[in-house]
N, C-alpha and C. Protein backbone atom coordinates (compact mmCIF):
# COMPACT_ATOMS: atom_id res chain seq x y z
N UNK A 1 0.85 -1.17 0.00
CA UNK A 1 0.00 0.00 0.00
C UNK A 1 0.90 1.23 0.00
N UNK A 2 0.48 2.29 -0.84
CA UNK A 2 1.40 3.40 -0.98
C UNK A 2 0.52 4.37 -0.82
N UNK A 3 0.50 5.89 -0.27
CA UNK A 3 -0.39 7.06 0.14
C UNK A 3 0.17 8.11 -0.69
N UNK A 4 -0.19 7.95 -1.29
CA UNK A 4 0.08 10.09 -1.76
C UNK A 4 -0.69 10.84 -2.16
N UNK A 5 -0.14 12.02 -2.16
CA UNK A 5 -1.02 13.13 -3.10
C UNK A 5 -0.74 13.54 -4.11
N UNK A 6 0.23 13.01 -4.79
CA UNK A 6 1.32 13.56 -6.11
C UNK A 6 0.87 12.53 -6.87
N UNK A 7 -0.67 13.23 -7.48
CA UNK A 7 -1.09 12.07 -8.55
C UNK A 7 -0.23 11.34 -9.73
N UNK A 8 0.90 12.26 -10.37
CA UNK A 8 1.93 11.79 -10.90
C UNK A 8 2.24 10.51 -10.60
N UNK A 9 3.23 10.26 -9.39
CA UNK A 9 4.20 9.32 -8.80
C UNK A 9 2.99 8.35 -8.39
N UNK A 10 1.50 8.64 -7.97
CA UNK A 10 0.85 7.36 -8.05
C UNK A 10 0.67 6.79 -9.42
N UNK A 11 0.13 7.39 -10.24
CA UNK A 11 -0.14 7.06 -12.11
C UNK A 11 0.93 6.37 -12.37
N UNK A 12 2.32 6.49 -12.34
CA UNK A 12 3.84 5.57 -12.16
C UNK A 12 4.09 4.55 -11.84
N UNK A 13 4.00 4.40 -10.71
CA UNK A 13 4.31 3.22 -9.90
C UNK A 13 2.98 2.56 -9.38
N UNK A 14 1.86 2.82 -9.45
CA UNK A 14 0.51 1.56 -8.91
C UNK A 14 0.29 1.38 -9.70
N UNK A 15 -0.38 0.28 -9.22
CA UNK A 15 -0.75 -0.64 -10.59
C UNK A 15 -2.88 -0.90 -10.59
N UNK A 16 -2.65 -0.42 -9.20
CA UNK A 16 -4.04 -0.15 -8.75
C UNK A 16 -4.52 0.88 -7.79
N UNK A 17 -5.51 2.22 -7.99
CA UNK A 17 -5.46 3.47 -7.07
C UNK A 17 -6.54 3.19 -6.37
N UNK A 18 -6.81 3.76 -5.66
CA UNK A 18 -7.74 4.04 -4.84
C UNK A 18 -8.01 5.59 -4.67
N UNK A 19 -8.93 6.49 -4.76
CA UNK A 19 -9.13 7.65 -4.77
C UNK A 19 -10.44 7.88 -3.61
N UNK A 20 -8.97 8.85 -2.99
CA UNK A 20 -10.47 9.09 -1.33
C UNK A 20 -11.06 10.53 -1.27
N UNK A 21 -12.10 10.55 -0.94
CA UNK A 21 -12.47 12.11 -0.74
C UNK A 21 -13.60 12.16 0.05
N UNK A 22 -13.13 13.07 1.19
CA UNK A 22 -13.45 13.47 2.52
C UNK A 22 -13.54 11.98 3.36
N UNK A 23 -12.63 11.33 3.15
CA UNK A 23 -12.62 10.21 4.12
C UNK A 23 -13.21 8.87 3.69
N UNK A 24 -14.00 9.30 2.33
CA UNK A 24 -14.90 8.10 1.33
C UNK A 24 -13.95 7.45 -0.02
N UNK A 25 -13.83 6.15 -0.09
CA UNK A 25 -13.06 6.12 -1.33
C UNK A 25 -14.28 6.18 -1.94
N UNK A 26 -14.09 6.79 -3.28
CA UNK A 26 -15.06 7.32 -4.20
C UNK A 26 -14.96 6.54 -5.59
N UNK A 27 -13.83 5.99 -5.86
CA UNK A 27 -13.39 5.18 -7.06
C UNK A 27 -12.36 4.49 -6.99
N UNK A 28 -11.73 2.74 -7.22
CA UNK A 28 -10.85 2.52 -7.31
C UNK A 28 -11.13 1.68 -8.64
N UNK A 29 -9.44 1.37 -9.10
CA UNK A 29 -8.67 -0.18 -9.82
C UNK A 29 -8.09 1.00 -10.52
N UNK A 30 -7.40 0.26 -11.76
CA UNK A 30 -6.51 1.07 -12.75
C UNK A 30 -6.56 2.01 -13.23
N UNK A 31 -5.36 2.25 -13.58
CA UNK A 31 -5.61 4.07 -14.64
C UNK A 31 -6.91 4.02 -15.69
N UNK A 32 -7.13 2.22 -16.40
CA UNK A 32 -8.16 2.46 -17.51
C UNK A 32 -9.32 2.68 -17.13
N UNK A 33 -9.28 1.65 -15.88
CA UNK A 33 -10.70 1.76 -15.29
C UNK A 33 -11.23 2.88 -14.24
N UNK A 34 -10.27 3.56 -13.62
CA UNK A 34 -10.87 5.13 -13.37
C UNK A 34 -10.94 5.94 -14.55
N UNK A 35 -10.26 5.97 -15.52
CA UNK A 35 -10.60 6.76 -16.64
C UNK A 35 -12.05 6.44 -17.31
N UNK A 36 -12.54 5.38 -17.38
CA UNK A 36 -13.96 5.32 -17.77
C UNK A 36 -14.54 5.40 -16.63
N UNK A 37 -14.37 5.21 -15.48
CA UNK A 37 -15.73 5.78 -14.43
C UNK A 37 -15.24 7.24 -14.70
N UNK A 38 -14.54 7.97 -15.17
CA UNK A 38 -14.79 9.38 -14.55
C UNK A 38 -14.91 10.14 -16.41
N UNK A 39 -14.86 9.25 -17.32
CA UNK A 39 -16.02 9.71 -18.43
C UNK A 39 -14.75 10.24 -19.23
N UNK A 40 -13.66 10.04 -18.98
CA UNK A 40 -12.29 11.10 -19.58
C UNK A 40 -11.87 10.11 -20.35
N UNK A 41 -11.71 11.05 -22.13
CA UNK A 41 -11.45 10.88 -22.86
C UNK A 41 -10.47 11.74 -23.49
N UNK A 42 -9.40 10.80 -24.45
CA UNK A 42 -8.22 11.58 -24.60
C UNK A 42 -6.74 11.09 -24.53
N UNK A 43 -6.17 11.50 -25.43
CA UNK A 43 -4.21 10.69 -24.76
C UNK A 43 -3.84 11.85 -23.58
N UNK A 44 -4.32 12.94 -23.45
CA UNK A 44 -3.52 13.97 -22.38
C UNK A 44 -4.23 14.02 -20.91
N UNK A 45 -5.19 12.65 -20.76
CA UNK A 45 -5.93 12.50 -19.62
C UNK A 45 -4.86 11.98 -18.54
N UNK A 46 -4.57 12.18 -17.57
CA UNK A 46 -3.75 11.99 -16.34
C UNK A 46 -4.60 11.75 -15.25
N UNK A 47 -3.91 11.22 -14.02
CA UNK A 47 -4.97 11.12 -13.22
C UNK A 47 -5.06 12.06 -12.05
N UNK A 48 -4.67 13.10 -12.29
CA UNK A 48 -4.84 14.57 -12.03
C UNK A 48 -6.40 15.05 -12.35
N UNK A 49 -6.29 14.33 -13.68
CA UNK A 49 -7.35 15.35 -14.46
C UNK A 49 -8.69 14.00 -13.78
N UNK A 50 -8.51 12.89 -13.80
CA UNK A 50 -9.23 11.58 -13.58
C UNK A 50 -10.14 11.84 -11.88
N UNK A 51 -8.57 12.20 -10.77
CA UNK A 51 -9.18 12.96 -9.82
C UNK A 51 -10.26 13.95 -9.72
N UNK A 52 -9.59 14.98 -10.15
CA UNK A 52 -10.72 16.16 -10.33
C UNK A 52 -12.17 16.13 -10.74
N UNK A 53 -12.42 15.00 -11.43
CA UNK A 53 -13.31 14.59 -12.35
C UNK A 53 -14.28 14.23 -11.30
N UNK A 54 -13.64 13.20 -10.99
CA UNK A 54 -14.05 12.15 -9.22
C UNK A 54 -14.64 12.85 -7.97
N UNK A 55 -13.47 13.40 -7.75
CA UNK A 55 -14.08 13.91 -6.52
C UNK A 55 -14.85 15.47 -6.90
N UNK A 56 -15.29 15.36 -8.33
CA UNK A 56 -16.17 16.48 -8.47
C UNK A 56 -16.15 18.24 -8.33
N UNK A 57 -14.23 18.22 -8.34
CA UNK A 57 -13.56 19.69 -7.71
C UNK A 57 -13.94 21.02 -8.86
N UNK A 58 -13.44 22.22 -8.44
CA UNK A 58 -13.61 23.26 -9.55
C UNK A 58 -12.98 23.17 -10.14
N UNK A 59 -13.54 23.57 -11.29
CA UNK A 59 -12.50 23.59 -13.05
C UNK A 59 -11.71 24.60 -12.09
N UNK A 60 -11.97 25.50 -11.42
CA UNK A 60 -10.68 26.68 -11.72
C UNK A 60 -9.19 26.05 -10.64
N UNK A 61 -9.21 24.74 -9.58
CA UNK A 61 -8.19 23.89 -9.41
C UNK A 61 -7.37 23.63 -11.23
N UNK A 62 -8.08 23.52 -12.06
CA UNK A 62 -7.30 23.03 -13.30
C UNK A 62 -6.19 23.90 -13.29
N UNK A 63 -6.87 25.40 -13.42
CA UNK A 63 -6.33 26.23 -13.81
C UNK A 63 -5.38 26.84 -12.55
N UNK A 64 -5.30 26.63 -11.56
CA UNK A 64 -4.59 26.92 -10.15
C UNK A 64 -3.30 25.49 -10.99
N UNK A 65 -3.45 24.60 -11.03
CA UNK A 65 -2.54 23.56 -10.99
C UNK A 65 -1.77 22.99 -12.53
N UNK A 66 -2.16 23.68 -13.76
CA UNK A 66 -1.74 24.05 -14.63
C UNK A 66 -0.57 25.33 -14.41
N UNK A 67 -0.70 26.33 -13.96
CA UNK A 67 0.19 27.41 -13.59
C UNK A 67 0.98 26.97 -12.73
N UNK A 68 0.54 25.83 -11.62
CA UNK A 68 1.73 25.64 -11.10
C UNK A 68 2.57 24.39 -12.11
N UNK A 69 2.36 23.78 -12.73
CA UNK A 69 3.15 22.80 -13.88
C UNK A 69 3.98 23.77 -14.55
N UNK A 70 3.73 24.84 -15.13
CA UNK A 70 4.20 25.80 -15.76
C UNK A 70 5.28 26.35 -15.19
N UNK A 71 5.26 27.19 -13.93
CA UNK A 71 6.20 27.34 -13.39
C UNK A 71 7.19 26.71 -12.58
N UNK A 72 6.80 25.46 -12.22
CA UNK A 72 8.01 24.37 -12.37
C UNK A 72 8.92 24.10 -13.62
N UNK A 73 8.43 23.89 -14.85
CA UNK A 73 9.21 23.46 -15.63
C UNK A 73 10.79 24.32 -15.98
């Protein structure tokens, strides 16, 4: 069992997620199979974007966490 929040380094290395929100897991199994429960279509779908989807957050997190990708690089 591995915990993080750096959807990245989970998408990497599991081979199976579990996605919790507010204390509820809300969706688990693979990258394919959270990508069809959460309706995302696309090669640039991550499970960033798979999260957000899930636990139902604001588009404007996209845009908060896009700017921060940006200014990392």
């Amino acid at each position: 069992m591995f915990s993080t929040h750096i959807m990245e380094v989970a998408e990497d290395i599991c081979d199976r997620i579990g996605i919790i929100n507010d204390g509820k897991l809300v969706a688990e199994g693979n990258f394919e199979e959270l990508r069809q429960k959460a309706n995302a279509i696309g090669d640039n779908v991550d499970l960033e974007d798979i999260f957000l989807k899930l636990t139902e957050q604001d588009e404007s997190i996209n845009e908060i966490i896009e700017k921060l990708r940006t200014t990392m690089k």
